[in-house]
N, C-alpha and C. Protein backbone atom coordinates (compact mmCIF):
# COMPACT_ATOMS: atom_id res chain seq x y z
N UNK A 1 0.84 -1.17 0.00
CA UNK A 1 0.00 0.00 0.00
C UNK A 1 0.89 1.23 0.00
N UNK A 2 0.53 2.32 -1.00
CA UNK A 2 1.43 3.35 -0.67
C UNK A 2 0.69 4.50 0.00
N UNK A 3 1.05 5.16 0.78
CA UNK A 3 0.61 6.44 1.48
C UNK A 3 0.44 7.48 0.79
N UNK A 4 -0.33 8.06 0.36
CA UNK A 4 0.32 9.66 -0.03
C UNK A 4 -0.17 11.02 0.50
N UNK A 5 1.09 11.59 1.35
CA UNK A 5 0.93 11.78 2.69
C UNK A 5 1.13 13.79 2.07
N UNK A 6 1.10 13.99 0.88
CA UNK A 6 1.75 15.58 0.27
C UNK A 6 0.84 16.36 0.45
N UNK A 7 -0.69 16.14 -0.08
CA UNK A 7 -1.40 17.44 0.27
C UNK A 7 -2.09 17.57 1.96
N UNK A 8 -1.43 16.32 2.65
CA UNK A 8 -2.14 16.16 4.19
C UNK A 8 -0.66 16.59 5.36
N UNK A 9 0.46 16.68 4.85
CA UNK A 9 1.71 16.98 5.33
C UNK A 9 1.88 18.34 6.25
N UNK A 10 1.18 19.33 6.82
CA UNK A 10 0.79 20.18 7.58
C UNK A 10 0.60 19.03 8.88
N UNK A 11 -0.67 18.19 8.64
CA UNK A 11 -1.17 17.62 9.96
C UNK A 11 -0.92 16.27 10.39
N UNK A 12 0.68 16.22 9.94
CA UNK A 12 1.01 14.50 10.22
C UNK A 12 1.48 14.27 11.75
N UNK A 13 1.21 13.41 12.14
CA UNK A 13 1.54 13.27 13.57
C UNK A 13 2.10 11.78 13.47
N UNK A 14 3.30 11.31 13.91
CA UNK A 14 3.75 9.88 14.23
C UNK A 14 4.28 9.29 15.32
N UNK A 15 3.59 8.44 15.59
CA UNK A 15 3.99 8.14 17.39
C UNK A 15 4.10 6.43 16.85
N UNK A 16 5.38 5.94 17.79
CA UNK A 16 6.15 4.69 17.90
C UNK A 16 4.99 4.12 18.77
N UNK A 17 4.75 2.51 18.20
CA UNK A 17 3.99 1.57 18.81
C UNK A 17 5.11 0.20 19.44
N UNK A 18 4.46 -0.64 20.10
CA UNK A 18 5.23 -1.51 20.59
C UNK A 18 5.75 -2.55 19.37
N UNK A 19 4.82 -2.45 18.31
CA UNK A 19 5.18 -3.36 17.46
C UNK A 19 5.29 -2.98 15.90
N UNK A 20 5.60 -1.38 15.52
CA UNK A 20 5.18 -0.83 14.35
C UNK A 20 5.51 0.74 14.76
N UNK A 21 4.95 1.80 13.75
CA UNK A 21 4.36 3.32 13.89
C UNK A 21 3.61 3.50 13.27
N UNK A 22 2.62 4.27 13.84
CA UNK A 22 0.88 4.51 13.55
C UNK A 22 1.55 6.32 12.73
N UNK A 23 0.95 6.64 11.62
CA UNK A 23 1.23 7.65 11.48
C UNK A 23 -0.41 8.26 11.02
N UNK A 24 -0.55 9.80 11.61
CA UNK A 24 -1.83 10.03 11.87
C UNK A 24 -1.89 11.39 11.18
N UNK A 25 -3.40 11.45 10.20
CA UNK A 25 -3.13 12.57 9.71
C UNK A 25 -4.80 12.84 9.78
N UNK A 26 -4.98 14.46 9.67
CA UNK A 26 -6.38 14.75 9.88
C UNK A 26 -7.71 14.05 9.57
N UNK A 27 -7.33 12.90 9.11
CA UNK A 27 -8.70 12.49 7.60
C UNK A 27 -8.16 11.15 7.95
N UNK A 28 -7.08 10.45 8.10
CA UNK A 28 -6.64 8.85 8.26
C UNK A 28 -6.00 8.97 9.15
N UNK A 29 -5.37 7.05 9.70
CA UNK A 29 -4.62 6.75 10.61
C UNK A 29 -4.11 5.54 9.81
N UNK A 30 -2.50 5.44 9.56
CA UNK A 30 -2.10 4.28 8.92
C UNK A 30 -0.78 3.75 9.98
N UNK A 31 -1.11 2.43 9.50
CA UNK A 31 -0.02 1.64 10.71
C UNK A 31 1.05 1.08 9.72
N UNK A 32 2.78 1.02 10.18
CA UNK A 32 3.35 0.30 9.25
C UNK A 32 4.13 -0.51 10.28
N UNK A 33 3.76 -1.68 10.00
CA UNK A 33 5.01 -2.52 10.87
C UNK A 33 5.72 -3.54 9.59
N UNK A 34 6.70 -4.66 10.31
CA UNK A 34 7.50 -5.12 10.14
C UNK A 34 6.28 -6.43 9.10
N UNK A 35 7.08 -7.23 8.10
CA UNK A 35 6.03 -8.19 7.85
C UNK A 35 7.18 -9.24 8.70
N UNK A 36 6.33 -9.95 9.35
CA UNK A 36 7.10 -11.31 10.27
C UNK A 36 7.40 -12.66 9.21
N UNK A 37 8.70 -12.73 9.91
CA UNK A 37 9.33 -14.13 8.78
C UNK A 37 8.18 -15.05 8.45
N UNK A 38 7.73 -15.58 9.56
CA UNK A 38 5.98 -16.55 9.52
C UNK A 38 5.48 -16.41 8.30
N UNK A 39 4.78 -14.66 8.62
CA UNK A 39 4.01 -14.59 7.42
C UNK A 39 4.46 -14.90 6.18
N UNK A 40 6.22 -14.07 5.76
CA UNK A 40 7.17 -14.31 4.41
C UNK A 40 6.99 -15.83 4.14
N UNK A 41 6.76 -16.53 5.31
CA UNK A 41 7.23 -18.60 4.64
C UNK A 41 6.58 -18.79 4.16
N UNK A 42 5.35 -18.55 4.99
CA UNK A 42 3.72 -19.14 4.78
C UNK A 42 3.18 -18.35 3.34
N UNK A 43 3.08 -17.18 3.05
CA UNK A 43 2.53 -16.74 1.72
C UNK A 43 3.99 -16.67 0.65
N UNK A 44 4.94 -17.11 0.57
CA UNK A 44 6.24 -16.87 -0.20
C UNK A 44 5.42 -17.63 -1.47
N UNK A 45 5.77 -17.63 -3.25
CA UNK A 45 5.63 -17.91 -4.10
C UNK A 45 6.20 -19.07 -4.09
N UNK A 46 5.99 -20.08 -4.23
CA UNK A 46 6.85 -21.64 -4.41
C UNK A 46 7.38 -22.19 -3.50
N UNK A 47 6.86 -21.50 -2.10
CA UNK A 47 7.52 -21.52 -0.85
C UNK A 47 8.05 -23.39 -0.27
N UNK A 48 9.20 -23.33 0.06
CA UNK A 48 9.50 -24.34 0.99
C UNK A 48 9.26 -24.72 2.06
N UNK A 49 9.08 -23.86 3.12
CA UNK A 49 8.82 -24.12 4.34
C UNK A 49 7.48 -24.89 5.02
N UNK A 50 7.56 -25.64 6.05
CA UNK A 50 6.16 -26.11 6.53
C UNK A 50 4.85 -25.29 6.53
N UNK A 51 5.28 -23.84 6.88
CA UNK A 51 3.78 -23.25 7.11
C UNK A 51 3.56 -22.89 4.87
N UNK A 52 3.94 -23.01 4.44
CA UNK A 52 4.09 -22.61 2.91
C UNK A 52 3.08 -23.45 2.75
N UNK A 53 4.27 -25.01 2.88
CA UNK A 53 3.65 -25.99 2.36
C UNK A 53 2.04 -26.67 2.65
N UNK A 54 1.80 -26.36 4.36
CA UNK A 54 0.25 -26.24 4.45
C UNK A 54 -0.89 -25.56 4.24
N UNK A 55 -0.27 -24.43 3.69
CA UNK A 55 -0.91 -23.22 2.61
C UNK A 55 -1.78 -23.67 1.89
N UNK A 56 -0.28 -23.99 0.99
CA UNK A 56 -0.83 -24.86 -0.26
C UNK A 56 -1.93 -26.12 -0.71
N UNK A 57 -1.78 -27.21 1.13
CA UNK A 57 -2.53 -27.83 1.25
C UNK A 57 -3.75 -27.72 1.48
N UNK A 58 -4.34 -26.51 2.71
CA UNK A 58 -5.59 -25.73 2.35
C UNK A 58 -5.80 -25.40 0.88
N UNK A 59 -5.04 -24.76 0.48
CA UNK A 59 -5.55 -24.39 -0.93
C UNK A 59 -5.67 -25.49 -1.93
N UNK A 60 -5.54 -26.62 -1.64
CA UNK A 60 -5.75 -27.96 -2.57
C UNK A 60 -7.36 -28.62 -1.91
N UNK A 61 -7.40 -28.44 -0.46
CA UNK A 61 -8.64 -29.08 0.28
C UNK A 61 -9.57 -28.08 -0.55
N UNK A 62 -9.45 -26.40 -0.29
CA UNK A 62 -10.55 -25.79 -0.89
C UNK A 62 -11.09 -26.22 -2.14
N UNK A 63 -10.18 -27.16 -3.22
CA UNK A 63 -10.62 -27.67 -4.41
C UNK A 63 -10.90 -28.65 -4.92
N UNK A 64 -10.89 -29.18 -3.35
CA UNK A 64 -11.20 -30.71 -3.22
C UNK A 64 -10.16 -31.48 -3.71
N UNK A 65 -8.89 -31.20 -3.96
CA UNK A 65 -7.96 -32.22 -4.50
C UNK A 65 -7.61 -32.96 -3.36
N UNK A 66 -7.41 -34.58 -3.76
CA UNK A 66 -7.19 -35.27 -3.11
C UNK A 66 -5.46 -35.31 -3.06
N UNK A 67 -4.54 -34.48 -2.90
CA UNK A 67 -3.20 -34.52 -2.83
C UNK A 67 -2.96 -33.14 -1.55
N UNK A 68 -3.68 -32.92 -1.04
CA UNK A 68 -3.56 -32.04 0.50
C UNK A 68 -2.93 -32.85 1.72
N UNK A 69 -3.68 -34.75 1.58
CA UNK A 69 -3.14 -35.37 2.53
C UNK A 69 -1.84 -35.87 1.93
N UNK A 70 -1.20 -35.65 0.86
CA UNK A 70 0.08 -36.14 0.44
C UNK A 70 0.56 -35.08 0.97
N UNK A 71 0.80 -33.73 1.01
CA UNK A 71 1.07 -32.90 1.08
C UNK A 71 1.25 -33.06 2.18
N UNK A 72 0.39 -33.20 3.31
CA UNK A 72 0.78 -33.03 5.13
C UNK A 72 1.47 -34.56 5.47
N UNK A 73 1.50 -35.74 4.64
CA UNK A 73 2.29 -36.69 4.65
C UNK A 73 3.69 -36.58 4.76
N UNK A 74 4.05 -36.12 3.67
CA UNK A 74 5.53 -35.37 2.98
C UNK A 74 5.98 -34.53 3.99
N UNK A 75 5.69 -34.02 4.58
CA UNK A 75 5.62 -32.86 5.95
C UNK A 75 6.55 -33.78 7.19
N UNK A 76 5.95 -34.64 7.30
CA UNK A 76 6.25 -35.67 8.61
C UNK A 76 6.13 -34.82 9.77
N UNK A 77 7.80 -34.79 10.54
CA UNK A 77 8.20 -33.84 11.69
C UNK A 77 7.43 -32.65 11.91
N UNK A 78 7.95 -32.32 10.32
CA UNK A 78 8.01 -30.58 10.10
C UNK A 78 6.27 -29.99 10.85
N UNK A 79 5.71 -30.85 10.98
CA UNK A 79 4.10 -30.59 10.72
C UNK A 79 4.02 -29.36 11.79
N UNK A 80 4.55 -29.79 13.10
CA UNK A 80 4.26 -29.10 13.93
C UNK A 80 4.87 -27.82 14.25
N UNK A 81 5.91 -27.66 13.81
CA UNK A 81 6.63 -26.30 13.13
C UNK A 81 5.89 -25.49 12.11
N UNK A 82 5.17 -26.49 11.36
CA UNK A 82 4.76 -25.17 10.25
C UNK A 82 2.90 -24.61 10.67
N UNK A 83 2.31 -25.58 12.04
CA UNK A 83 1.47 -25.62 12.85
C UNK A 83 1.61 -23.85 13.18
N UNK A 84 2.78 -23.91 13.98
CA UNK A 84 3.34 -23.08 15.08
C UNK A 84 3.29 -21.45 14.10
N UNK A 85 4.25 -21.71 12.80
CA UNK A 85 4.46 -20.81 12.14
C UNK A 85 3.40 -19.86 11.46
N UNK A 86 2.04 -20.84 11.40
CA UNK A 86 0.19 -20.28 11.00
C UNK A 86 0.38 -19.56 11.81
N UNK A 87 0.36 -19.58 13.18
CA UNK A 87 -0.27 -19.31 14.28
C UNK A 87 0.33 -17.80 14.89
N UNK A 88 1.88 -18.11 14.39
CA UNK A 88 2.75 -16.64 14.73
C UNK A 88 1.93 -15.55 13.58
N UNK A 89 2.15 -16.54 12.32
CA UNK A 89 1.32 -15.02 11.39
C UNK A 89 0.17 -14.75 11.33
N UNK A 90 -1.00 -15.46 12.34
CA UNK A 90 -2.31 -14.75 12.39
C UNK A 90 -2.38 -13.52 13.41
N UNK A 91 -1.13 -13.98 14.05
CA UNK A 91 -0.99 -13.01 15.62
C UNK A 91 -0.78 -11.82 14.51
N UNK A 92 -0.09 -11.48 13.85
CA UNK A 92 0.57 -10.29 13.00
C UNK A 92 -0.52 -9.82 12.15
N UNK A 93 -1.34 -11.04 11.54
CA UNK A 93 -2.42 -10.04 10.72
C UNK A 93 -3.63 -9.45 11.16
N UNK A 94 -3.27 -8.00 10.79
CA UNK A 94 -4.48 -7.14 10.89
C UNK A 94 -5.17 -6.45 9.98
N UNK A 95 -4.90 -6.95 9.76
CA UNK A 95 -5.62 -5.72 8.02
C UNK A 95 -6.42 -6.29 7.32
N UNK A 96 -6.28 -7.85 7.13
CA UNK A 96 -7.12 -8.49 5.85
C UNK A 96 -7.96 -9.50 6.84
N UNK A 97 -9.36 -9.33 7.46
CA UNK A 97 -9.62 -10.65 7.91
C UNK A 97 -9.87 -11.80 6.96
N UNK A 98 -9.69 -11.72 5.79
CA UNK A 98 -10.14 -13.37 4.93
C UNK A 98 -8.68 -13.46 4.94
N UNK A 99 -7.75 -12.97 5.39
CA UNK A 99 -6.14 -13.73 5.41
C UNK A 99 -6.40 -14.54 6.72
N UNK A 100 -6.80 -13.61 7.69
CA UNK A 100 -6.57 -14.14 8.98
C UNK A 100 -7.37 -15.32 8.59
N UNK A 101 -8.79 -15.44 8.32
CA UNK A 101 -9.71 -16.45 8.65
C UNK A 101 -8.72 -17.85 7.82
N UNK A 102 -8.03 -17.31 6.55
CA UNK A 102 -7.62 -18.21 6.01
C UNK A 102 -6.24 -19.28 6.68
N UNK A 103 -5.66 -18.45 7.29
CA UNK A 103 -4.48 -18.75 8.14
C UNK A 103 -5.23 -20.00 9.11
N UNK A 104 -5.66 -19.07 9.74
CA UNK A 104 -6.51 -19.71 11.23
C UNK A 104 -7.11 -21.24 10.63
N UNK A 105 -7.62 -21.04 9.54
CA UNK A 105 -8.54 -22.71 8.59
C UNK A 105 -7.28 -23.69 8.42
N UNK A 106 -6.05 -22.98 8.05
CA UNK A 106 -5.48 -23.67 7.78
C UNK A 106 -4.64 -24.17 8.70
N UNK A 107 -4.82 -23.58 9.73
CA UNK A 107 -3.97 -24.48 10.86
C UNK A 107 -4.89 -25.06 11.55
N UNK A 108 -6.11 -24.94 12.09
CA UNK A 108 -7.03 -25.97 12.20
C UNK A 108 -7.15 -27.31 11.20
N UNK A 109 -6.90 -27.21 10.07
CA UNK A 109 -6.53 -28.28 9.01
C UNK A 109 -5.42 -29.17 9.41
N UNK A 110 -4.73 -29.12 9.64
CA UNK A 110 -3.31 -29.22 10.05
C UNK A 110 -2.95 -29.78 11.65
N UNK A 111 -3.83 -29.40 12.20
CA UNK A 111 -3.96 -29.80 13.34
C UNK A 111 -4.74 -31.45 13.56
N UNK A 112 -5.12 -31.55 12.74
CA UNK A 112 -6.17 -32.99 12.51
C UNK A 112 -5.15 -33.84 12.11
N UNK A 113 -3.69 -33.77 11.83
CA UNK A 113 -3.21 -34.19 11.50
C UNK A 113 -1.65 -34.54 12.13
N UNK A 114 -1.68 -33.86 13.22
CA UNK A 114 -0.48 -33.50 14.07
C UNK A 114 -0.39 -34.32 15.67
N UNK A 115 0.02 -34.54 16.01
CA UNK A 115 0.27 -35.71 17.19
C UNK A 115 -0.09 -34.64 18.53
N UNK A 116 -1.66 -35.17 19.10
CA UNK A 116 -1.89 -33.97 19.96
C UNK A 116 -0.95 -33.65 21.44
N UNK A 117 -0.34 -34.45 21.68
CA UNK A 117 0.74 -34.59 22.80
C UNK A 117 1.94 -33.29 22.33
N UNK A 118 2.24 -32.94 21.21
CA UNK A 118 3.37 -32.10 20.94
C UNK A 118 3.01 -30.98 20.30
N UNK A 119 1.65 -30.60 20.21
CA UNK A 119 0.91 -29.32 20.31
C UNK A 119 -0.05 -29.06 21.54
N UNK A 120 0.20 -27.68 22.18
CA UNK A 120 -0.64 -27.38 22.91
C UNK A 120 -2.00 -26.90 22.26
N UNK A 121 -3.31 -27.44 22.71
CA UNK A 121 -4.44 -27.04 21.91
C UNK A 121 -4.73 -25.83 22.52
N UNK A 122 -4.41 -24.95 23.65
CA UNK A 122 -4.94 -24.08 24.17
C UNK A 122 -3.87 -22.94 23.07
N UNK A 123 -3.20 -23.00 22.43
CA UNK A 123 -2.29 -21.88 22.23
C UNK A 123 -3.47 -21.81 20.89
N UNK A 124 -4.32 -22.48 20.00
CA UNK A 124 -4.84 -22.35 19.02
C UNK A 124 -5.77 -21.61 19.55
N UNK A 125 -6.19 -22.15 20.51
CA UNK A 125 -7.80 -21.67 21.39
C UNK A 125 -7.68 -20.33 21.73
N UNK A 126 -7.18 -20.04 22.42
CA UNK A 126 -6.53 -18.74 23.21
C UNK A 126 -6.40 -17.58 21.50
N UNK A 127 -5.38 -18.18 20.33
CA UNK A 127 -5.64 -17.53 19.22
C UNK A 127 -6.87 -16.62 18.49
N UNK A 128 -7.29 -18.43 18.74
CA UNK A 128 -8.92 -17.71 17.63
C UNK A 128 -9.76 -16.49 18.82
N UNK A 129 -10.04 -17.51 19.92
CA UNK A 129 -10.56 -15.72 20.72
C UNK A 129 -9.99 -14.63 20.94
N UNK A 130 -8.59 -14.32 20.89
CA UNK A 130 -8.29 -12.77 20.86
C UNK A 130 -8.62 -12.29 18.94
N UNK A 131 -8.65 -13.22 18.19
CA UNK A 131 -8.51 -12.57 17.21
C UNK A 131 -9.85 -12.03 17.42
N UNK A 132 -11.40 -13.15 17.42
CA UNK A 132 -12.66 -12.73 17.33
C UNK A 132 -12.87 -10.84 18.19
N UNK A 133 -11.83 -11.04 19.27
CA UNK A 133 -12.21 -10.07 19.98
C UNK A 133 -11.42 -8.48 19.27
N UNK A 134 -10.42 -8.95 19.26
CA UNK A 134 -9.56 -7.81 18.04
C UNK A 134 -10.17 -7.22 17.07
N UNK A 135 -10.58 -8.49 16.14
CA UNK A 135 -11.84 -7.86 15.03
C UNK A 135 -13.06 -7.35 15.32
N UNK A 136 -13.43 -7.53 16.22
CA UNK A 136 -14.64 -6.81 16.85
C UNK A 136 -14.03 -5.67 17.80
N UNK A 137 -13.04 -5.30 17.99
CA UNK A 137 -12.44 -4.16 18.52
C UNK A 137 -12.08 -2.98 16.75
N UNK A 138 -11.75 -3.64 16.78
CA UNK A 138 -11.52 -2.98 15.11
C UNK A 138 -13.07 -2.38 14.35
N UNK A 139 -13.62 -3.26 14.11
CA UNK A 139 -15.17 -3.01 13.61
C UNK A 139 -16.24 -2.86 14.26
N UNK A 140 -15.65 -1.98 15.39
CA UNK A 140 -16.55 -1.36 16.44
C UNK A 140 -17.21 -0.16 15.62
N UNK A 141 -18.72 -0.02 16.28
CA UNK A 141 -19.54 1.38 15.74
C UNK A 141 -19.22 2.40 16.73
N UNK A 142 -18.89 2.06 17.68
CA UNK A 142 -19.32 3.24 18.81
C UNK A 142 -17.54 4.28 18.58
N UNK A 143 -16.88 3.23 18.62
CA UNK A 143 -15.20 3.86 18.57
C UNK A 143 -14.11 2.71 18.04
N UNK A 144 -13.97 2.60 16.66
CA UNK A 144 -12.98 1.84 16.46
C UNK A 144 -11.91 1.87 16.70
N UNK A 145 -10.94 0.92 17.14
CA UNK A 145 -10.15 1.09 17.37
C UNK A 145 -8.98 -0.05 16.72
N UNK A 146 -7.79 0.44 16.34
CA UNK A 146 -6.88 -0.23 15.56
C UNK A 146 -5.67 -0.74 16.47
N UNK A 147 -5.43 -2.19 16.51
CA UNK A 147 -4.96 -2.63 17.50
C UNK A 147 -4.62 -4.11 17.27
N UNK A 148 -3.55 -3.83 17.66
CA UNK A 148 -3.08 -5.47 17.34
C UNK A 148 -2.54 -6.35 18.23
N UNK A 149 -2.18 -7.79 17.91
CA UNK A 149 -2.21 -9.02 19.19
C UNK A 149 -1.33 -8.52 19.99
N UNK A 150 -0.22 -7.84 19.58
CA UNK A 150 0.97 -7.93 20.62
C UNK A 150 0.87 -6.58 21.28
N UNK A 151 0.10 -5.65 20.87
CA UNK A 151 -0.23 -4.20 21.84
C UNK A 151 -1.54 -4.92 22.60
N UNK A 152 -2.27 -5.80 22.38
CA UNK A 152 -3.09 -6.00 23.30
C UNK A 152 -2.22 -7.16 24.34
N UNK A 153 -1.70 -8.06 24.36
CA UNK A 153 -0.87 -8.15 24.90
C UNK A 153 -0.08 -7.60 25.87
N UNK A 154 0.78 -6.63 25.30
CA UNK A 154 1.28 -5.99 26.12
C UNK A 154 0.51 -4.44 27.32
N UNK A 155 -0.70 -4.25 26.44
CA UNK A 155 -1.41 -3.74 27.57
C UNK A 155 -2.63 -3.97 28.12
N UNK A 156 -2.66 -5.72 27.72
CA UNK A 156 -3.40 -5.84 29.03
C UNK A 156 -4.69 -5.86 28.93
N UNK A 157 -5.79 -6.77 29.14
CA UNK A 157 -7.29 -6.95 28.70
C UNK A 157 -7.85 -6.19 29.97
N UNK A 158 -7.37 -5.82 30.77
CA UNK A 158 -8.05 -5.20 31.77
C UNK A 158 -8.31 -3.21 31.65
N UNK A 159 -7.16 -2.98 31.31
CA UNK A 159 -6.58 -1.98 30.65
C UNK A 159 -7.72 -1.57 29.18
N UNK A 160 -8.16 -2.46 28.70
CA UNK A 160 -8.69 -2.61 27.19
C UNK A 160 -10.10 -1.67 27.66
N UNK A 161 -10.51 -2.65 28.56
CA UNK A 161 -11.68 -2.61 28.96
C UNK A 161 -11.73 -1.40 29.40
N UNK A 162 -10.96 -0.88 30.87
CA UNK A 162 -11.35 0.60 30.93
C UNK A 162 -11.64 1.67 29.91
N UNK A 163 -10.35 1.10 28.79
CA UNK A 163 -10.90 2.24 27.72
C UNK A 163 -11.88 2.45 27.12
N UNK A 164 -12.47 1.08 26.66
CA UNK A 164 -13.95 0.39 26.41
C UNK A 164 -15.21 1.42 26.94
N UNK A 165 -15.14 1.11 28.38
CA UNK A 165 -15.60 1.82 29.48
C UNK A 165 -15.98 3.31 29.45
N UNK A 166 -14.86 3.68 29.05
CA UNK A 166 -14.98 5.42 29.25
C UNK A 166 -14.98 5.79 27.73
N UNK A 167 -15.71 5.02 26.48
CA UNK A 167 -15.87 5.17 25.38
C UNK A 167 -17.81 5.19 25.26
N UNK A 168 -17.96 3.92 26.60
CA UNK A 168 -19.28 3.44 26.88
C UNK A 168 -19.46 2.41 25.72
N UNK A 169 -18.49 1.71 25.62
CA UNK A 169 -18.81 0.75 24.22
C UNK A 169 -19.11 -0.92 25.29
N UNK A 170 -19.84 -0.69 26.09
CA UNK A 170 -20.69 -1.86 26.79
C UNK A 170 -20.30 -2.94 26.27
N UNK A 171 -21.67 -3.26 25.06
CA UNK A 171 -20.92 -4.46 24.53
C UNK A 171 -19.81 -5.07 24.36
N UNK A 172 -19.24 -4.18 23.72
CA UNK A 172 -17.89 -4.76 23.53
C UNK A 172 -16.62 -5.34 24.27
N UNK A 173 -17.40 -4.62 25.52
CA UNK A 173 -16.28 -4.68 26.92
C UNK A 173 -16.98 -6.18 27.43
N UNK A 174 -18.69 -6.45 27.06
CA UNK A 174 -19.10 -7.48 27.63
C UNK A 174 -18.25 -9.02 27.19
N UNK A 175 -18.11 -8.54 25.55
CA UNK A 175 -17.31 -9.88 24.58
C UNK A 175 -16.33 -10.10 25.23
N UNK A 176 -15.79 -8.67 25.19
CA UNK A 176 -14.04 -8.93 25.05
C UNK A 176 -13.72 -10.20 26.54
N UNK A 177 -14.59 -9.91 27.85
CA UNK A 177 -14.66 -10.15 28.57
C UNK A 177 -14.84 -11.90 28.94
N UNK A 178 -16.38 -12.26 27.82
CA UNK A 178 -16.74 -13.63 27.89
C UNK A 178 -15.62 -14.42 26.98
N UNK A 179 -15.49 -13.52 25.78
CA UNK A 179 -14.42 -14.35 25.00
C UNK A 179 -12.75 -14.97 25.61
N UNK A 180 -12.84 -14.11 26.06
CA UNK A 180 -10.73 -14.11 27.35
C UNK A 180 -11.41 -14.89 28.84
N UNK A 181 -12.56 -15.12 28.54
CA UNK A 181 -12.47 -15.84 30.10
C UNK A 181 -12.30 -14.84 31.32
N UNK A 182 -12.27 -13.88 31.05
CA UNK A 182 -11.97 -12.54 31.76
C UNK A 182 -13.28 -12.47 33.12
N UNK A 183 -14.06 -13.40 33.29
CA UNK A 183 -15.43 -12.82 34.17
C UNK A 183 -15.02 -12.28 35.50
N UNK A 184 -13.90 -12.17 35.98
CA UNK A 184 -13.90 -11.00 37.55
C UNK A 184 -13.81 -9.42 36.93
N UNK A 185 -14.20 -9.64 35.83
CA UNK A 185 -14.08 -8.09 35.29
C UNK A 185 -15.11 -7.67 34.70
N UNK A 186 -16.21 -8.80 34.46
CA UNK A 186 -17.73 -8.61 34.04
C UNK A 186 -18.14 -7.94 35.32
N UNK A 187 -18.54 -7.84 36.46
CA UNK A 187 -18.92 -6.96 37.61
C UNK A 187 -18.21 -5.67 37.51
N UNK A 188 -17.50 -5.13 36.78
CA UNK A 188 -17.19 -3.99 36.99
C UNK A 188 -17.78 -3.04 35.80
N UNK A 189 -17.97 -3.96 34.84
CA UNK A 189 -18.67 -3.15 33.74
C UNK A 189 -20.41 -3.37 33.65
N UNK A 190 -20.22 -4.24 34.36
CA UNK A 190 -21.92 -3.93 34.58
C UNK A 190 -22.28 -2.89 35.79
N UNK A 191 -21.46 -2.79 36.60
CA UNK A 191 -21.62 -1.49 37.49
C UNK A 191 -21.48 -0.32 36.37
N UNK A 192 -20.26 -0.13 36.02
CA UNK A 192 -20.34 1.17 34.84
C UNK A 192 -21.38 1.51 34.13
N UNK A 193 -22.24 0.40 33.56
CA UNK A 193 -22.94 0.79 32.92
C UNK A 193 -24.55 1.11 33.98
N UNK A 194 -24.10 0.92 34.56
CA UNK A 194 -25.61 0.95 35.85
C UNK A 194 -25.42 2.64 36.27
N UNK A 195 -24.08 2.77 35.97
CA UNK A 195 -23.99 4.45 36.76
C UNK A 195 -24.59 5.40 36.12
């Protein structure tokens, strides 16, 4: 994507994020971070790597070809490495949810296939609900907000919520809440909203 930042260059403002810089101008807000190796394996053109190669294998299941399970065959070891490697680049995507959803399918794919003793299933679990909650932080009506796994992370679902709170975006503070397992923090926003 290119910016073009010339006739808005009076009102640019850029402030450092934990994982990127948000640069902010009267009319937009654009984020540029790093693209993560993960993502480079997994979408690379002719790619080698495990998360590539189960890409590809989603993209053979979507067409019903019967060479997806050759594909995670051929894999052996690697499976659970290129498991791992989905999972780092859904954390990173924010911008496209049919990438994310596609990522996320495809390591659920992949997982049916992987020795459940040497994957943790909660690290998938734990995934898909911050994303649901992210994207619904994002495609909020009341106050969207642009935000990603590792700034929510690093500040904190409790933290989220106050802001939530003093936006009055209720709902959203209710999700964010049921989705993270978060419920000693459902009593505080149902007081808020009682005030």
């Amino acid at each position: 994507m290119t910016v073009e930042l010339k006739s808005e260059a009076a009102g640019v403002y850029t402030t450092a994020e934990t994982d990127g810089i948000r640069i902010c101008t009267a009319t937009k807000t654009f984020f540029c971070d790093l693209v993560q190796r993960s993502t480079q394996d997994t979408f690379e053109l002719a790619g080698i790597k495990p998360s590539a190669k189960l890409n590809h294998a989603q993209k053979q299941v979507d067409i019903k070809s019967p060479k997806a399970e050759e594909i995670i065959r051929d894999l052996g070891s690697d499976l659970n490495a290129g498991i791992e490697a989905l999972l780092d680049a859904a954390k990173y995507e924010h911008k496209d949810i049919f990438v994310l959803k596609h990522i996320i399918k495809t390591a659920s794919f992949a997982k049916k296939f992987s020795d459940p003793s040497l994957l943790d299933p909660n690290q998938y679990v734990d995934l898909v609900k911050h994303s649901i909650v992210l994207t619904a932080m994002r495609n909020s009506r009341i106050m969207p907000r642009a935000i990603t796994y590792v700034q929510f992370q690093n500040f904190k679902a409790k933290n989220v919520v106050r802001i939530l709170l003093k936006y009055r975006d209720y709902k959203l503070a209710i999700k964010l809440a049921e989705q993270l397992s978060k419920r000693n923090i459902l009593s505080s926003i149902y007081e808020d909203w009682c005030s």
